[in-house]
Structure formats: C-alpha cells, structure tokens
Protein backbone atom coordinates (compact mmCIF):
# COMPACT_ATOMS: atom_id res chain seq x y z
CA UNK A 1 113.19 124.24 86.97
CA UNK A 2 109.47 125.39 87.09
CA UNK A 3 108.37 124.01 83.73
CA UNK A 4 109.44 120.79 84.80
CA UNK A 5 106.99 118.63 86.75
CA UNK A 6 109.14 116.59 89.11
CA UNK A 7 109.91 119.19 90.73
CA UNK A 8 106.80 121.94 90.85
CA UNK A 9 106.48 123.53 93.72
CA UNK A 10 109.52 123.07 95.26
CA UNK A 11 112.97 125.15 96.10
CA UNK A 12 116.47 124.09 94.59
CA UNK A 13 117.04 121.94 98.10
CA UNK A 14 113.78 120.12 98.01
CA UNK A 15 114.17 119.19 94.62
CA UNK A 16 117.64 117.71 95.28
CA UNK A 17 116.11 115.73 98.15
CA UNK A 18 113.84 114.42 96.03
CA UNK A 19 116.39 113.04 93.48
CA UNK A 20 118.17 112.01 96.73
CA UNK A 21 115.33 109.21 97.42
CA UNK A 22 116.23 107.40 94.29
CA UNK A 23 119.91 106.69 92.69
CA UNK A 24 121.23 110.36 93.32
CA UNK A 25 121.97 109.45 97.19
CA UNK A 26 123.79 106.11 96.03
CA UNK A 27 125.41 108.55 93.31
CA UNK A 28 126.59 111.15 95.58
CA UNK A 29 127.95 108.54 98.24
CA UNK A 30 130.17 106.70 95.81
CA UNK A 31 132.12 109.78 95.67
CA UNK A 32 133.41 110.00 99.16
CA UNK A 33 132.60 106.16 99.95
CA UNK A 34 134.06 102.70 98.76
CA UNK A 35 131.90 100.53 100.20
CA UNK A 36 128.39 101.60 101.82
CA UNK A 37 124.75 100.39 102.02
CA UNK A 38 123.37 103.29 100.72
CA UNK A 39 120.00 102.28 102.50
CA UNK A 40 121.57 103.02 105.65
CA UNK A 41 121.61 106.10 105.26
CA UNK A 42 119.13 108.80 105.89
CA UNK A 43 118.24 111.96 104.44
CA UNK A 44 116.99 114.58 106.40
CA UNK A 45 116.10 118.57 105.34
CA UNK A 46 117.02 121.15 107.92
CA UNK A 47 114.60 124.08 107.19
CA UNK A 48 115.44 124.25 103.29
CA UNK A 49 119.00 125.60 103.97
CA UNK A 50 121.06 121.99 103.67
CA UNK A 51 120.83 118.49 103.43
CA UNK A 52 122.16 116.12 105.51
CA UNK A 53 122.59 112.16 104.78
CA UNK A 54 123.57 110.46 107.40
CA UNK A 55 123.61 106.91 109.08
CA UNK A 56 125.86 105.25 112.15
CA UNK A 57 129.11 106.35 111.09
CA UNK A 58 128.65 109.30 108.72
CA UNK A 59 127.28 112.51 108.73
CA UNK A 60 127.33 114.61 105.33
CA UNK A 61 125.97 118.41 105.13
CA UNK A 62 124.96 118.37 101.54
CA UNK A 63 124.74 122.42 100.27
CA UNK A 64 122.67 123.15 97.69
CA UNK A 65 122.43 126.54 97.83
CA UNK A 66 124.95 129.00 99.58
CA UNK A 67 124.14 129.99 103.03
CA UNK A 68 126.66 131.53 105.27
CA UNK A 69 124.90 131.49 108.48
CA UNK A 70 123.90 127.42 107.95
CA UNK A 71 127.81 127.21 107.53
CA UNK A 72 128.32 128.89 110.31
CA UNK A 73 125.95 126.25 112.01
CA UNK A 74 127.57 123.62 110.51
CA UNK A 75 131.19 124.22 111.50
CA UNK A 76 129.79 124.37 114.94
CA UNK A 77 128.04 120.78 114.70
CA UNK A 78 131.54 119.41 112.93
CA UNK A 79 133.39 120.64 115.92
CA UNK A 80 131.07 119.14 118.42
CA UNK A 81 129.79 115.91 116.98
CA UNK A 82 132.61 113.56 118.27
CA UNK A 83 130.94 110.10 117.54
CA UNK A 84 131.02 110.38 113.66
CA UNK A 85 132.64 110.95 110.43
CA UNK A 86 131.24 114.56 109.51
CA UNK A 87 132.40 116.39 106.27
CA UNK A 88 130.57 119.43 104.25
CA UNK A 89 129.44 118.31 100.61
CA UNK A 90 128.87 121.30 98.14
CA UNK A 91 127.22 120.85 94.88
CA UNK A 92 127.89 123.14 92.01
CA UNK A 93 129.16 125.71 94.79
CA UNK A 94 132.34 127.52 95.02
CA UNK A 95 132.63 128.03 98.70
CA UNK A 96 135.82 128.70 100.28
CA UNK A 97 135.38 126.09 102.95
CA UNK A 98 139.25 125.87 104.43
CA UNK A 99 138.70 126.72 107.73
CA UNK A 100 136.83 123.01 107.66
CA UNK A 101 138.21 120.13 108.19
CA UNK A 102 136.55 118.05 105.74
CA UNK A 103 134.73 119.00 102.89
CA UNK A 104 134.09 118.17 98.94
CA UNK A 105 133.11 119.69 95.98
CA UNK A 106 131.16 117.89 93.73
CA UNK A 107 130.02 118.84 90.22
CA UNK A 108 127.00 116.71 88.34
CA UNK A 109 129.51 115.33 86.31
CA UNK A 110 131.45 114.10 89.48
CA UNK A 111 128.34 112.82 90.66
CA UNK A 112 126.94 110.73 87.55
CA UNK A 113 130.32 108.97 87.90
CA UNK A 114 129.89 108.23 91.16
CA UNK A 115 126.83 106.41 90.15
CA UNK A 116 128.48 104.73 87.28
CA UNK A 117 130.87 103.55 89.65
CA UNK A 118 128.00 101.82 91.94
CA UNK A 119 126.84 100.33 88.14
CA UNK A 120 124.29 102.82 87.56
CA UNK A 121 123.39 104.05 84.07
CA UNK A 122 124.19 106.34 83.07
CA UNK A 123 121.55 107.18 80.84
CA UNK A 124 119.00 107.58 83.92
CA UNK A 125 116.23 109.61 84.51
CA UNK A 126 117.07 110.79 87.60
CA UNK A 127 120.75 111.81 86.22
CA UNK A 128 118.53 114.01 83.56
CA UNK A 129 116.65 115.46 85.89
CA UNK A 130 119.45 116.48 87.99
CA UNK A 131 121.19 117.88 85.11
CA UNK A 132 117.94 119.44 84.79
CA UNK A 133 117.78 121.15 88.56
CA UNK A 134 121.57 122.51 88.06
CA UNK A 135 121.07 123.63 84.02
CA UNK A 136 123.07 121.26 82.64
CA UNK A 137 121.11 119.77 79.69
C-alpha cells in the first residue's frame, strides 16, 4: 500500500475513504441499496477506527479494519439510534457480528459488482486501486 501514491501517508481506513469520494461509495451502496442518490450520502471518519456513510434514512458503519471496542460502540449507537436504518458493513473481515441486527459482509469482488450494477466499469481506476488497498491485484 506504501509504494503506491494514492494513498501515501495514510492508514488502511483513510485510504478507503478516499476511494469512497469517487465510484467506491456508489459501489458499496448498490450492494445493500436498489435505488439511492449516492450524493446524498455522506462519509464521515470516526477517529480512523470506522467509516460511516450516511444520509436521511441510512446509517452504515463501514469496518475496515477490526476493532472490538468501536464494535462495541457501534452496537450501542444501533440500539439507540431510532430514526434510521443502521446496519454494520465489513470489508474483507470475518467478524462474527450475530449479536447485530443488521450487518453485511462484503468482499472487493462483491463490491465491483455492485458498481457494475449502478453501470460502472468495471475496468476503473478506482476498482484497481481498491484491489490494490486489500491485495487483490
């Protein structure tokens, strides 16, 4: 991940949030989501331990990385956040997540065909360089 650019400098979950600001976001959302504007949504970092996209309806914890306390946190938020759809997204993470109510687990591959699903290419830079992040090329 070092030797490449894009992402110098920054940890596993800031380079995903960069992807996130270009097709990855749309990507990921097609897999839980028929029909969203994926610029409603926003994408916010909490402290480098998860992701979170979320707009008037929906709110997605996107892991990156495991963390056990930030699920802790998380299962908290899920139980008190009344007002919206909330679910746990893990990428490339084994996670035993039952005791949640909602939650996915989503590979790259799941991803780029999310994306192809919302018409993106699927030859895409972005798709490389997230294939890239997780050591997929």
């Amino acid at each position: 991940m070092e030797a490449i650019p894009f992402f110098s400098g920054l940890s596993k979950t800031q380079s995903f949030e960069k992807l996130s600001e270009f097709t990855i976001k749309e990507a990921l959302l097609a897999c839980m989501l028929s029909d969203f504007d994926p610029n409603s949504f926003i994408i916010e970092n909490h402290d480098n331990r998860c992701l979170t996209f979320n707009n008037e309806k929906y709110l997605f914890f996107i892991l990156i990385e495991e963390d056990q306390e930030i699920l802790a946190e998380i299962k908290e938020a899920m139980e008190t956040i009344k007002h919206l759809h909330t679910a746990i997204i893990q990428i490339e993470l084994d996670l035993d997540l039952s005791d949640y109510k909602r939650y996915y687990r989503l590979s790259i591959n799941d991803i780029i065909k999310g994306g192809i699903q919302r018409e993106i290419p699927e030859k895409n830079l972005f798709f490389t360089l997230l294939k890239d992040l997780y050591g997929k090329n």
